[in-house]
PDB file of N, CA and C in Angstrom:
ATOM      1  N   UNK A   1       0.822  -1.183   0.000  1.00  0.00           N
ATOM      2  CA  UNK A   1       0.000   0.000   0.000  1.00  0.00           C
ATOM      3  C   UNK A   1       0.869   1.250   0.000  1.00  0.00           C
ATOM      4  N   UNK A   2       2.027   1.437   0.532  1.00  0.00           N
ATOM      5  CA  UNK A   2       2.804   2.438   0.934  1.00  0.00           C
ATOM      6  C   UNK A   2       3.365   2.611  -0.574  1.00  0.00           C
ATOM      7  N   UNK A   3       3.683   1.349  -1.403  1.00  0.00           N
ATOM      8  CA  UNK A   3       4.420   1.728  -2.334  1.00  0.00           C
ATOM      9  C   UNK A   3       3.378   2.032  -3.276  1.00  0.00           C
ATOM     10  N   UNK A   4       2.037   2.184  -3.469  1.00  0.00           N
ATOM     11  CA  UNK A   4       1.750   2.629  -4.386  1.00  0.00           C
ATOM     12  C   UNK A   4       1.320   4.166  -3.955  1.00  0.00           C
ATOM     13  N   UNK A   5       1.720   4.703  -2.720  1.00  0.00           N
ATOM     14  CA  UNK A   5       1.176   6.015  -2.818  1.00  0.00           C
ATOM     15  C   UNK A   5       2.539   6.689  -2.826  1.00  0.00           C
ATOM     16  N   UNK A   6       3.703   6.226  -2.673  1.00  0.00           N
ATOM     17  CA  UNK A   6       5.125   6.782  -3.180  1.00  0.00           C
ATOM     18  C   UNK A   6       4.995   6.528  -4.630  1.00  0.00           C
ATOM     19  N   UNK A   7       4.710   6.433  -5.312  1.00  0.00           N
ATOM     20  CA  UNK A   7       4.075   5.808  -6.877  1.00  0.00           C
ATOM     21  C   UNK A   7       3.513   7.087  -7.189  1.00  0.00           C
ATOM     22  N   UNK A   8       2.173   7.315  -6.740  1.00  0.00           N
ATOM     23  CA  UNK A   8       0.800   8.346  -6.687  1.00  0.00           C
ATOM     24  C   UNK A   8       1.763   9.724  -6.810  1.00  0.00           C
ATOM     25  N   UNK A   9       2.690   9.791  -5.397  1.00  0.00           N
ATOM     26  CA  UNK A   9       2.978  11.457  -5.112  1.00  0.00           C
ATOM     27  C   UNK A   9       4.146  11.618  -6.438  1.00  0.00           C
ATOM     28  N   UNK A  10       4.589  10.606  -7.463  1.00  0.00           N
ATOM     29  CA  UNK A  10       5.279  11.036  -7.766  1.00  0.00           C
ATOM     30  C   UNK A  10       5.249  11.976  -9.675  1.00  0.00           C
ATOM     31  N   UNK A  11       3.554  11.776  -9.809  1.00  0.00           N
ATOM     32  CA  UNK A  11       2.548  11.825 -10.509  1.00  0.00           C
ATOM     33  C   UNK A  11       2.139  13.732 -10.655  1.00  0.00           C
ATOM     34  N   UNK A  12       2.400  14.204 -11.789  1.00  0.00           N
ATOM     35  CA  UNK A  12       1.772  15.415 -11.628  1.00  0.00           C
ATOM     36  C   UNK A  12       0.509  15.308 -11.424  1.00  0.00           C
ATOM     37  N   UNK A  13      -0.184  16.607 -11.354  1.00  0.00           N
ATOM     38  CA  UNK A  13      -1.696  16.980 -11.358  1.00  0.00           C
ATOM     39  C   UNK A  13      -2.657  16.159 -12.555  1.00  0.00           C
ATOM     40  N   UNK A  14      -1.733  16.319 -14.202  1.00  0.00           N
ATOM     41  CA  UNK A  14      -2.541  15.722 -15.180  1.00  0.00           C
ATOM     42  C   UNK A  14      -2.307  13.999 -14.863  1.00  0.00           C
ATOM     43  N   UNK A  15      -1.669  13.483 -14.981  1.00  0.00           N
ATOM     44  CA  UNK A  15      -1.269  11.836 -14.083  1.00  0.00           C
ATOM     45  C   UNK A  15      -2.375  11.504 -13.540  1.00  0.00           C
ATOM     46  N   UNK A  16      -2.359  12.453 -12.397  1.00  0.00           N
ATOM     47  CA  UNK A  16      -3.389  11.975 -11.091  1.00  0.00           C
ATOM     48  C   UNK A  16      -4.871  12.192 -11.536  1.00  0.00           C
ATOM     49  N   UNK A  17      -4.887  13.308 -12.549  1.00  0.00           N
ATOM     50  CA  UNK A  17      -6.705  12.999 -13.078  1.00  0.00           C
ATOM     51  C   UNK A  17      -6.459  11.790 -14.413  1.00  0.00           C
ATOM     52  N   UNK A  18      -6.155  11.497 -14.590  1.00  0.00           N
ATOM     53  CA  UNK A  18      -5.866  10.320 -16.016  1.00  0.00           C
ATOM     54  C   UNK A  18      -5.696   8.730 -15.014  1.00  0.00           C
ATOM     55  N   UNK A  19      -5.120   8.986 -13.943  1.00  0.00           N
ATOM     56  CA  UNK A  19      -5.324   7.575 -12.940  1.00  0.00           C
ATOM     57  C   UNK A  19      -6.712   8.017 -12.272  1.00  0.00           C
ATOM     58  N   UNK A  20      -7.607   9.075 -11.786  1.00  0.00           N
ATOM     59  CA  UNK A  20      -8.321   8.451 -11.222  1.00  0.00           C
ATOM     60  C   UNK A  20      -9.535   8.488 -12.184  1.00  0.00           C
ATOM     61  N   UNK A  21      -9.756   8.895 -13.439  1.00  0.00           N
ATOM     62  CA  UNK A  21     -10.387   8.349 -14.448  1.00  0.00           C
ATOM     63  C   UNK A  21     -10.340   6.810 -15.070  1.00  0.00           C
ATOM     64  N   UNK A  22      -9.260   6.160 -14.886  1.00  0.00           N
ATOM     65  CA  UNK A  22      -9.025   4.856 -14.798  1.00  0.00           C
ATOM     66  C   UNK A  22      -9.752   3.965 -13.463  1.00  0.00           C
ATOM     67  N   UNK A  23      -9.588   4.483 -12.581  1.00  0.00           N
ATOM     68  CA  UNK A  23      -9.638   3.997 -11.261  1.00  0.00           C
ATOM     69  C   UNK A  23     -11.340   3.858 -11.026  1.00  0.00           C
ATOM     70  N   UNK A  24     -11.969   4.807 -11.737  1.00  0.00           N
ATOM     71  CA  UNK A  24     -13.111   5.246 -11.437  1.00  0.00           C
ATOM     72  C   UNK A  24     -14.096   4.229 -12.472  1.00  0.00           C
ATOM     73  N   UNK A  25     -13.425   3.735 -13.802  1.00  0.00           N
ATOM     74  CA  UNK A  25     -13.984   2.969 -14.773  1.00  0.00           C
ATOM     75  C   UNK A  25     -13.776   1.666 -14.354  1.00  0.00           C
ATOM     76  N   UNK A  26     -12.572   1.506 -13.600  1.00  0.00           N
ATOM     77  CA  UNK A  26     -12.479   0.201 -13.156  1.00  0.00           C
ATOM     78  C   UNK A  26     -13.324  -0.302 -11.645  1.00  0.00           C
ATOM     79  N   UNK A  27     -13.803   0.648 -11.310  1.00  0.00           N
ATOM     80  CA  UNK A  27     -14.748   0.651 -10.103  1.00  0.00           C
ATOM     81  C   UNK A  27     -16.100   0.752 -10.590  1.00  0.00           C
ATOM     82  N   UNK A  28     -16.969   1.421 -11.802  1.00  0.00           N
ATOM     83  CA  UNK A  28     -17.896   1.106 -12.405  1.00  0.00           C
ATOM     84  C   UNK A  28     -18.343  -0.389 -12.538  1.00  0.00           C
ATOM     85  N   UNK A  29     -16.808  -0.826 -13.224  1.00  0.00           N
ATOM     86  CA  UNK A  29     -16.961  -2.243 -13.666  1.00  0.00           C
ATOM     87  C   UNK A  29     -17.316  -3.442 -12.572  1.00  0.00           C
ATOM     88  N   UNK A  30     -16.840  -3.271 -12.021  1.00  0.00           N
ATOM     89  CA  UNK A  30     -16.243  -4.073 -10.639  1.00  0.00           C
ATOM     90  C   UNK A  30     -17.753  -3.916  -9.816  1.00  0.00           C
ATOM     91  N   UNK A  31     -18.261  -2.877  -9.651  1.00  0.00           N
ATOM     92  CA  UNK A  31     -19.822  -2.243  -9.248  1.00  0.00           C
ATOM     93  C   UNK A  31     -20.614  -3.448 -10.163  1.00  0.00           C
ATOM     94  N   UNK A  32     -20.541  -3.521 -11.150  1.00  0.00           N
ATOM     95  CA  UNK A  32     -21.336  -3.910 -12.210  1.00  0.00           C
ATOM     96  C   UNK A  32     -21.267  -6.000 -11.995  1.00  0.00           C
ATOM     97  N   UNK A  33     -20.409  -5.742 -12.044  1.00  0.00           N
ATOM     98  CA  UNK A  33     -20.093  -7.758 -11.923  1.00  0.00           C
ATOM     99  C   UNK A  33     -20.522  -8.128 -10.502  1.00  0.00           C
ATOM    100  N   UNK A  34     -20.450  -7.042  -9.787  1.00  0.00           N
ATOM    101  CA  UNK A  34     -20.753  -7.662  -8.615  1.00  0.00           C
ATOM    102  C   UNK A  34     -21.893  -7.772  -7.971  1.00  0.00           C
ATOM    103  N   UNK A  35     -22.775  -6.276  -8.812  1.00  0.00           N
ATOM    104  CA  UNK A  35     -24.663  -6.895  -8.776  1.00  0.00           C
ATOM    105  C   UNK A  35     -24.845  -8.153  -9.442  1.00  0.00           C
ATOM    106  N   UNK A  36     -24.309  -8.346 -10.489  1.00  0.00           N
ATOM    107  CA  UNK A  36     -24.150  -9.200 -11.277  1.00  0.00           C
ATOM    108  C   UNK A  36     -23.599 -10.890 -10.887  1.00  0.00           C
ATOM    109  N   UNK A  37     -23.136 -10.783 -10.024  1.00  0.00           N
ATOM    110  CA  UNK A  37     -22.685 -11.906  -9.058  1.00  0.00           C
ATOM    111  C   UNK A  37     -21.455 -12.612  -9.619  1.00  0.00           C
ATOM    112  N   UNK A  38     -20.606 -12.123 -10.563  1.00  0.00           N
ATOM    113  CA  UNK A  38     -19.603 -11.863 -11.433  1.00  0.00           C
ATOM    114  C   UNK A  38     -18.442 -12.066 -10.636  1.00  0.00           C
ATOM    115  N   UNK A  39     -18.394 -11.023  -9.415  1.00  0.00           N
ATOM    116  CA  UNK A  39     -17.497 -10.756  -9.332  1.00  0.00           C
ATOM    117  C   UNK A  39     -17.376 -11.721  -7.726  1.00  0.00           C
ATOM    118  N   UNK A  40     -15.637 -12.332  -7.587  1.00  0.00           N
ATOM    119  CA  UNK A  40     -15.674 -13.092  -6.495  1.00  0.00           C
ATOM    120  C   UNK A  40     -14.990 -12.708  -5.859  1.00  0.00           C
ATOM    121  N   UNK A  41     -14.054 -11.505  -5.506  1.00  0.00           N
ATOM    122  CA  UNK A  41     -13.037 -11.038  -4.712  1.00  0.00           C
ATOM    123  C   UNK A  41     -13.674  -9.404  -4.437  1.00  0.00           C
ATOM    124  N   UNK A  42     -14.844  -9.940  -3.320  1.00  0.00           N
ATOM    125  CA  UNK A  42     -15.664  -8.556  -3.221  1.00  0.00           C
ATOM    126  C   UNK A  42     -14.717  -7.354  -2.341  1.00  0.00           C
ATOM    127  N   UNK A  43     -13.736  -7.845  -1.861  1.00  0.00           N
ATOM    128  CA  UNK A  43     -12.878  -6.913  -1.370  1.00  0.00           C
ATOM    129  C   UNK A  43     -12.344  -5.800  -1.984  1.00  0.00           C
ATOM    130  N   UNK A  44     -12.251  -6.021  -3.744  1.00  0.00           N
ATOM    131  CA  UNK A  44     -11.420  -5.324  -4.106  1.00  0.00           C
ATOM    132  C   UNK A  44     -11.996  -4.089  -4.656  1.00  0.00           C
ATOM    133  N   UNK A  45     -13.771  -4.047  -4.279  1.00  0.00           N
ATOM    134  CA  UNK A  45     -14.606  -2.883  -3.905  1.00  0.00           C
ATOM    135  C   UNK A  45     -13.598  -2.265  -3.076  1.00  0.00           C
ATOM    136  N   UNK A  46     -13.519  -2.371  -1.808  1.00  0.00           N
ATOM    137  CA  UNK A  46     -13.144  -1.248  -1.037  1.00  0.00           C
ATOM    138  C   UNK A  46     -11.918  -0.895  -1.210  1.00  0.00           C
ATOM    139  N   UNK A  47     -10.988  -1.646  -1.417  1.00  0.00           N
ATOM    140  CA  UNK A  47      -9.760  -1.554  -1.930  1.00  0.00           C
ATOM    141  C   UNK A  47      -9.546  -0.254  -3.211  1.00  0.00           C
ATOM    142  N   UNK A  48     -10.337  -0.351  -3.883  1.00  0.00           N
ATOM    143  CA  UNK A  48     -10.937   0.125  -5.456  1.00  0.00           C
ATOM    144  C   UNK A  48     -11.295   1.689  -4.768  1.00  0.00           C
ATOM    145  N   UNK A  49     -12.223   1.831  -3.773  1.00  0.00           N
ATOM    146  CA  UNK A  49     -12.398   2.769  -2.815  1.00  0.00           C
ATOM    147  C   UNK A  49     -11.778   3.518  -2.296  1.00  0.00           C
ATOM    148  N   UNK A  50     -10.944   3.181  -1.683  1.00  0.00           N
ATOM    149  CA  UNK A  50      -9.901   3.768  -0.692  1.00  0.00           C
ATOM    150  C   UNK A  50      -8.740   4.127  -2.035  1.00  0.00           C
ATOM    151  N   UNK A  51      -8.302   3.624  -2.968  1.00  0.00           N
ATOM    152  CA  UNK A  51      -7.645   4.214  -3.852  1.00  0.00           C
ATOM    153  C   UNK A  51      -7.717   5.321  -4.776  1.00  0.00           C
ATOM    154  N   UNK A  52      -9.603   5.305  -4.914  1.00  0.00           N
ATOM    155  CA  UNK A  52      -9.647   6.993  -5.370  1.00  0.00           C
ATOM    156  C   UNK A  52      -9.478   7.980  -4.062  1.00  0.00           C
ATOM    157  N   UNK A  53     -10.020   7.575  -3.172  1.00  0.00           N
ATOM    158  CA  UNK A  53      -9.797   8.637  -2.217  1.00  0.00           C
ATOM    159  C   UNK A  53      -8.606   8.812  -1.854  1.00  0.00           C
ATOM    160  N   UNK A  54      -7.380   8.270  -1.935  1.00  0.00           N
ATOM    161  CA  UNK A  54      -5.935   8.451  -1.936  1.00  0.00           C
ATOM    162  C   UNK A  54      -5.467   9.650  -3.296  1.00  0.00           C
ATOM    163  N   UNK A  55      -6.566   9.158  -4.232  1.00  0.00           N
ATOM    164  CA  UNK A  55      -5.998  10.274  -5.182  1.00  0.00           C
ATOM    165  C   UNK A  55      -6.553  11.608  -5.088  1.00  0.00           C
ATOM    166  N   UNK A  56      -7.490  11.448  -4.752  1.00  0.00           N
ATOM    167  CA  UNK A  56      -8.628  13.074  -4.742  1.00  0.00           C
ATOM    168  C   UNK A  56      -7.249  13.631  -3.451  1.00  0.00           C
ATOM    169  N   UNK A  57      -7.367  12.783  -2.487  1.00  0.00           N
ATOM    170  CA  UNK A  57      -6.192  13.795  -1.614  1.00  0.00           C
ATOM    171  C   UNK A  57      -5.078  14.294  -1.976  1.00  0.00           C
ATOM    172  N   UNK A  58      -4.564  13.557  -3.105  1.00  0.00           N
ATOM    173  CA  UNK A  58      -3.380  14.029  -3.792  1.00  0.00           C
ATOM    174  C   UNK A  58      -3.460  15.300  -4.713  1.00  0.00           C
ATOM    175  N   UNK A  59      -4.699  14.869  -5.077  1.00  0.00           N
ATOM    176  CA  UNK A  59      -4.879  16.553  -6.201  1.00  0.00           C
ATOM    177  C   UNK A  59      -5.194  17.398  -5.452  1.00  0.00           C
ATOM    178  N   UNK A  60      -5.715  17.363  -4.349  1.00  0.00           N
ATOM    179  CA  UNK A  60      -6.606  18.572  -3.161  1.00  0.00           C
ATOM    180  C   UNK A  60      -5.160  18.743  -2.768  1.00  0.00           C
ATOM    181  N   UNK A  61      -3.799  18.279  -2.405  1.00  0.00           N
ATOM    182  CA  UNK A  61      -2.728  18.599  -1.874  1.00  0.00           C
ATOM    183  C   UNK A  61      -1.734  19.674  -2.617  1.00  0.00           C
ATOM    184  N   UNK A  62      -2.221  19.090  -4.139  1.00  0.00           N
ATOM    185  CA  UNK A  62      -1.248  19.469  -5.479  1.00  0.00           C
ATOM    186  C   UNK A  62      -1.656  20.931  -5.830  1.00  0.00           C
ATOM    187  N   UNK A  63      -3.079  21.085  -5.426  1.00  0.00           N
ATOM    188  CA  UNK A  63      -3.909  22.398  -5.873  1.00  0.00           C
ATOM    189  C   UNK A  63      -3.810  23.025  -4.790  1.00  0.00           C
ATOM    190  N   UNK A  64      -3.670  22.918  -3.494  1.00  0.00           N
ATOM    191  CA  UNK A  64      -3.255  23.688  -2.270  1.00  0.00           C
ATOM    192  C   UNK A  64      -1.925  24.456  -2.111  1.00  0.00           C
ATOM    193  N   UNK A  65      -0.893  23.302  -2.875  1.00  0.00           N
ATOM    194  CA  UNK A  65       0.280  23.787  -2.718  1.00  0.00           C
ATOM    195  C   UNK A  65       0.668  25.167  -3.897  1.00  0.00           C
ATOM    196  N   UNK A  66      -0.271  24.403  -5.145  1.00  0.00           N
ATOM    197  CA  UNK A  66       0.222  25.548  -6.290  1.00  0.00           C
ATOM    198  C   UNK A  66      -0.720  26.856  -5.944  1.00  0.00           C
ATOM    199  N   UNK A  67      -1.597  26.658  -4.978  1.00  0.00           N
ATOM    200  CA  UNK A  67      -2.388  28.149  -4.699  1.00  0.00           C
ATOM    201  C   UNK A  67      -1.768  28.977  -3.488  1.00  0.00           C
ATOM    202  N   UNK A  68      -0.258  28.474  -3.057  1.00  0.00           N
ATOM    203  CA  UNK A  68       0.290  29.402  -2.193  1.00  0.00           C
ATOM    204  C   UNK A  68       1.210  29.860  -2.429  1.00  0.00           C
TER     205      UNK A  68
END
């Protein structure tokens, strides 16, 4: 987990919206198989979860810093 958010910070602003546009289609999907009964590793919902919200903090950090 640690190494993918040393990964994340090392990501400009455009990076970090182009991963969590990825992140966000792959969580659609994953949403989708799993009403669907598709999907068997229901964990990787929250997992899937907690990784956009790792990124929204990264851009809320990136846009804080360039507004001072």
């Amino acid at each position: 987990m640690a190494k993918d958010l040393i990964d994340l910070r090392k990501k400009d602003l455009d990076q970090l919206n182009q991963e969590l546009e990825s992140v966000r289609a792959e969580q659609f999907t994953m949403r989708i198989k799993h009403k669907t009964g598709q999907l068997n590793e229901t964990n990787l919902l929250k997992v899937n979860r907690r990784k956009v919200a790792r990124i929204k903090t990264l851009i809320t950090e990136l846009k804080n810093k360039e507004s001072k």
